[in-house]
Protein backbone atom coordinates (compact mmCIF):
# COMPACT_ATOMS: atom_id res chain seq x y z
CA UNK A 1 -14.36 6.99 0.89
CA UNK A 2 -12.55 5.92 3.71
CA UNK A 3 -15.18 2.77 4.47
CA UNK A 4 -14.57 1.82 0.71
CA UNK A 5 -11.25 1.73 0.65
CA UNK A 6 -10.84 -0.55 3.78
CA UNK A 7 -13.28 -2.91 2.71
CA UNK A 8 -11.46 -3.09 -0.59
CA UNK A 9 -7.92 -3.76 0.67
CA UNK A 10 -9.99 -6.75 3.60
CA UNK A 11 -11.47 -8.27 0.74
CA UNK A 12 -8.42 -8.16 -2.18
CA UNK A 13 -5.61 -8.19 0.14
CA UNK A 14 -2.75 -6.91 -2.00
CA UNK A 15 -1.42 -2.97 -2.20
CA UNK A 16 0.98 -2.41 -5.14
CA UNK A 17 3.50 -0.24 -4.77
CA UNK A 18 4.81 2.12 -7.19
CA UNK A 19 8.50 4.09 -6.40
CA UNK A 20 10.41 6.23 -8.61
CA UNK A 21 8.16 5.63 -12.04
CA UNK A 22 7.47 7.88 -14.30
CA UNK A 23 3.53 8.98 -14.13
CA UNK A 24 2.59 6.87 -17.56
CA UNK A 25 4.61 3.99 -16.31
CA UNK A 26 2.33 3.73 -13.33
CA UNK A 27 -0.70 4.13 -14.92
CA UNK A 28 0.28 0.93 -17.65
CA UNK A 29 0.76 -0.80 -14.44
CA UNK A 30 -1.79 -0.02 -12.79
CA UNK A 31 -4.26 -1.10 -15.58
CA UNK A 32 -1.95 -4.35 -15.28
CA UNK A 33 -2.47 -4.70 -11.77
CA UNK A 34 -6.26 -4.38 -12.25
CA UNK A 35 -6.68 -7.24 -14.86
CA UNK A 36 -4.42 -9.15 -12.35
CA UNK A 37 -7.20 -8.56 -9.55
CA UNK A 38 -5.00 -6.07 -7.29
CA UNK A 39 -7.85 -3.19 -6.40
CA UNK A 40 -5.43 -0.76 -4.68
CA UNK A 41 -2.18 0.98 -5.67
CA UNK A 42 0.12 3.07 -3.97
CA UNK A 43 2.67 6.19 -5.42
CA UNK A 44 5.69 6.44 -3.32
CA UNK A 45 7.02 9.90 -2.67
CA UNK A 46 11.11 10.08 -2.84
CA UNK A 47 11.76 12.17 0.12
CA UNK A 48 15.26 13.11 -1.24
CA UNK A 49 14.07 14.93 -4.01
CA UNK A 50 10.77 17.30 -3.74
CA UNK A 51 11.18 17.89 -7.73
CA UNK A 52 9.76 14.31 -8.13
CA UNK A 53 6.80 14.92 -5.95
CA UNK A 54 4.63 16.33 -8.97
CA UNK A 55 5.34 12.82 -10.31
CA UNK A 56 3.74 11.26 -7.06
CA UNK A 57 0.57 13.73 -7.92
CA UNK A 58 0.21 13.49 -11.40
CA UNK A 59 0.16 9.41 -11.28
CA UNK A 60 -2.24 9.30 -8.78
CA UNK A 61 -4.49 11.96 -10.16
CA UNK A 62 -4.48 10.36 -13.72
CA UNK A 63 -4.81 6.99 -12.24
CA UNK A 64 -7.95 7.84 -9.88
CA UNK A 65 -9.34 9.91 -13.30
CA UNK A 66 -8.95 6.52 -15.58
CA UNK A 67 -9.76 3.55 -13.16
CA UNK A 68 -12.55 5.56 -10.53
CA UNK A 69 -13.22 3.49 -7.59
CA UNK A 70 -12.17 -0.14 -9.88
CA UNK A 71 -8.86 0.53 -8.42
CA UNK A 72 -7.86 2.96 -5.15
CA UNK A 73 -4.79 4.70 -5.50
CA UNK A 74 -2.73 6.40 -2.64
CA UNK A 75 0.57 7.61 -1.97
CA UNK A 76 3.17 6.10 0.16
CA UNK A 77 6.08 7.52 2.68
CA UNK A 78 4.16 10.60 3.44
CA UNK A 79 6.01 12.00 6.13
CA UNK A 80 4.55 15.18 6.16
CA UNK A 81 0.87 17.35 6.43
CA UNK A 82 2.14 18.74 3.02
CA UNK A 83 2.35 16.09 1.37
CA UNK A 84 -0.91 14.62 2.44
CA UNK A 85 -2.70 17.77 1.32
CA UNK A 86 -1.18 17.01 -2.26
CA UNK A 87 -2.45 13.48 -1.89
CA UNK A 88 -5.82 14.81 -1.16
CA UNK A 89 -6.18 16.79 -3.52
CA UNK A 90 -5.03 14.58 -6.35
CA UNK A 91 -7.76 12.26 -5.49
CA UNK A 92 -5.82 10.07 -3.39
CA UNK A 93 -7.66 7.76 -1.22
CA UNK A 94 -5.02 6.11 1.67
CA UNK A 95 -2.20 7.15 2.98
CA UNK A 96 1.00 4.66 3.50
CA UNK A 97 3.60 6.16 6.17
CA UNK A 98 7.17 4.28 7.40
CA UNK A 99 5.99 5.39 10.53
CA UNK A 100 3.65 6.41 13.45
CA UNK A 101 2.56 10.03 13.38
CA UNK A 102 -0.38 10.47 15.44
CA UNK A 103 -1.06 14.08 14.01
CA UNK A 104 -0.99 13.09 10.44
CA UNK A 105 -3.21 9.99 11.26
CA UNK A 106 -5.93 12.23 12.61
CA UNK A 107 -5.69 14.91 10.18
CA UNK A 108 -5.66 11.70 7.11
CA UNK A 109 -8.66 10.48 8.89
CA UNK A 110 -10.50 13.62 8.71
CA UNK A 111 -10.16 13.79 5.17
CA UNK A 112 -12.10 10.76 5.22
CA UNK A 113 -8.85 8.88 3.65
CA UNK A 114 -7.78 5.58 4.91
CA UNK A 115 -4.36 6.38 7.12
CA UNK A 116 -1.74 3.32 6.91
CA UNK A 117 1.13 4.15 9.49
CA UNK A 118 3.99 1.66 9.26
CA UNK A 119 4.73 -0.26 12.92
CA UNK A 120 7.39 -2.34 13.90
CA UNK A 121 6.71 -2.90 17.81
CA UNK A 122 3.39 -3.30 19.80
CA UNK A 123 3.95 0.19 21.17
CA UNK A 124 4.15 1.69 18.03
CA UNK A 125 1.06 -0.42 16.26
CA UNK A 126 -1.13 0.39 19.59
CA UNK A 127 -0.06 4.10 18.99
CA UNK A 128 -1.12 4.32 15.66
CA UNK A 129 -4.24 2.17 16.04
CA UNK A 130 -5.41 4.71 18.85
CA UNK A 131 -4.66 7.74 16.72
CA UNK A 132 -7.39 6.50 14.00
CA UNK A 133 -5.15 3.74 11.57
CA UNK A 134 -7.42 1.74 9.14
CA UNK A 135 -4.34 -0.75 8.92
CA UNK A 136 -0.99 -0.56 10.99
CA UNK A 137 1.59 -1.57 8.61
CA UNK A 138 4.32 -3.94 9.74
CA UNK A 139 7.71 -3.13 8.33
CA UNK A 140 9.71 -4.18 7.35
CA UNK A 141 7.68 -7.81 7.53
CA UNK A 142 10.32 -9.91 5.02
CA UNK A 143 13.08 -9.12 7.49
CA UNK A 144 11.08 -9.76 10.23
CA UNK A 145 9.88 -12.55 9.34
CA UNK A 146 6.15 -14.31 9.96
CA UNK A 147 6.82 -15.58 13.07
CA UNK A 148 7.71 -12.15 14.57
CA UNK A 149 4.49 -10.61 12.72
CA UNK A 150 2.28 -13.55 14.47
CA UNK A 151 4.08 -13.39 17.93
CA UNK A 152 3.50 -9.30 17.54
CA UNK A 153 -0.33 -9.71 16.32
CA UNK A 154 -1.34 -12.36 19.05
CA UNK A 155 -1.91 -10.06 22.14
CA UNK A 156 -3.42 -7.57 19.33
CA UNK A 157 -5.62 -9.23 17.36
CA UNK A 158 -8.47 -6.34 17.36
CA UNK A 159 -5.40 -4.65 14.76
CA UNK A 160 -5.90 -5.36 11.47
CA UNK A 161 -2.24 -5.36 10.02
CA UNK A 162 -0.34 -5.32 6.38
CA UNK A 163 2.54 -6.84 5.54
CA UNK A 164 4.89 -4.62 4.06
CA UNK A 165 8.67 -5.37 2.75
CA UNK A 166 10.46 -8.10 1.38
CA UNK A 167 6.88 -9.65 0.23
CA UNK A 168 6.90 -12.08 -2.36
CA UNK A 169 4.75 -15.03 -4.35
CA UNK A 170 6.34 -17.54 -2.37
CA UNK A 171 5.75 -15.80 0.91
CA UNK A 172 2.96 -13.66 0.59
CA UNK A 173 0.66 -16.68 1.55
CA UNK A 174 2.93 -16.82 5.04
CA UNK A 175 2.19 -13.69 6.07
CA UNK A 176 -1.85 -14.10 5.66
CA UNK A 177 -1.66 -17.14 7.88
CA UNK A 178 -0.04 -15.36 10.60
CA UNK A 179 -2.74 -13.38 11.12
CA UNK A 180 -2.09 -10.10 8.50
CA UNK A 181 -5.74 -9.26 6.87
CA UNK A 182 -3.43 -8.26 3.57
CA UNK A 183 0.00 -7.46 2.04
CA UNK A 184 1.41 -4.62 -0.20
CA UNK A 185 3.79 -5.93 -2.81
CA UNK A 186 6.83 -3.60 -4.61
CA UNK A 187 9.85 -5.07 -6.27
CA UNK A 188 7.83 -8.06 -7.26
CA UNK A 189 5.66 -6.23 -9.25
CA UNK A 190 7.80 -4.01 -10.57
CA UNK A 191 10.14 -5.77 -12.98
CA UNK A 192 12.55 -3.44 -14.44
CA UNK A 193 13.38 -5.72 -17.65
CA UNK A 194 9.03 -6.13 -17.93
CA UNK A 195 8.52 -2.99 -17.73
CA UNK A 196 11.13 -1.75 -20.16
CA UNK A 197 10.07 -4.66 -22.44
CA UNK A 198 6.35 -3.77 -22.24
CA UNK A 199 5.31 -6.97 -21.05
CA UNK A 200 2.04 -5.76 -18.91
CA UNK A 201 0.34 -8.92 -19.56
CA UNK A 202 3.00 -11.16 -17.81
CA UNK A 203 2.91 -7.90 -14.93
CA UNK A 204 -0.98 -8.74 -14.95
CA UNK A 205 0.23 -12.38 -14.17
CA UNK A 206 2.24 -11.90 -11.02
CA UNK A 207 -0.52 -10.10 -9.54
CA UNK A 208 -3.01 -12.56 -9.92
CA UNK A 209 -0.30 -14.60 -8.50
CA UNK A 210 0.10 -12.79 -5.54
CA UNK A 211 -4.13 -12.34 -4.97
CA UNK A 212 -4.52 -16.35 -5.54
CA UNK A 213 -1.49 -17.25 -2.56
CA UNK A 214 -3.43 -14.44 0.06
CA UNK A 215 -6.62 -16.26 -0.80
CA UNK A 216 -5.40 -20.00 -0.32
């Protein structure tokens, strides 16, 4: 599954990312997300609060039950071998981390799941690109701007990397041409007011938005 996945996420370039939704809310917009031509969706787990994580589960497991391999789901900020495990055996595909943990690389890897460690130096992406990373993540890219991501990603090109944080329409497109082979998307897609207001359509919109500017 692991092959699958990263061939998905080279050739549709956009992650969604899903934090502190209910379970049914993610699976509306993850149906959304499909018809907008976004293959790949991560569930965030809120670190602060391990009563949520059964949220985390549940969405992915009912969104990897309705969409199969259409659309690969994973969970994002796993810190932890725990929490992995729970990924794993909701039918989670990928991995998303803040960080480099060689361990929980390997042991993601082994699972044949697609690891996705976040980096913000060359140390760091080298690190987790040696422990086994299908994609280093660079984070948080919108702060850091393309021209850091490019001037990190020169001497490294043999990385494939994401861009992650502070991604939007208007600079999603930025980020491709500085080298990154994809980005993953949150607030963007995650309109409070559309969501309350059940507008999945115009949600499907924005992601076809966002596919169209990392294919220009």
């Amino acid at each position: 599954m692991k092959a699958e996945v990263e061939k998905s996420i080279r050739e549709h370039r956009v992650i969604a990312i899903m934090r502190g939704l209910e379970p049914e809310i993610c699976v509306r917009l993850a149906e959304a997300y499909l018809k907008g031509g976004i293959h790949a969706v991560e569930v965030t787990y809120v670190q602060t609060d391990r009563s949520l994580w059964k949220n985390t589960t549940t969405a992915i497991e009912t969104i990897s039950r309705n969409f199969g391999n259409d659309l690969f789901v994973g969970a994002g900020t796993v810190l932890t071998a725990e929490q992995l495990s729970m990924t794993r055996d909701a039918g989670g595909t990928f991995m998303v981390a803040p960080n480099v943990n060689p361990e929980l690389v390997r042991e993601c890897a082994s699972y044949d799941m697609a690891p996705i460690p976040g980096a913000v130096t060359p140390t760091e992406a080298v690190t987790a690109w040696e422990a086994g990373a299908s994609f280093v993540k660079m984070f948080p890219a919108g702060s850091l701007g393309p021209g850091y991501v490019k001037a990190v990603m020169t001497p490294l090109k043999h990385i494939p990397f994401l861009a992650v944080g502070g991604v939007v329409v208007n600079n999603a497109a930025d980020f491709i041409k500085a080298g990154c082979v994809g980005v993953a998307v949150s607030g963007a897609l995650t309109d409070k007011d559309m969501i309350a207001a059940g507008k999945w359509d115009e949600i499907a919109a924005v992601a076809r938005q966002f596919v169209e500017r990392t294919h220009q």
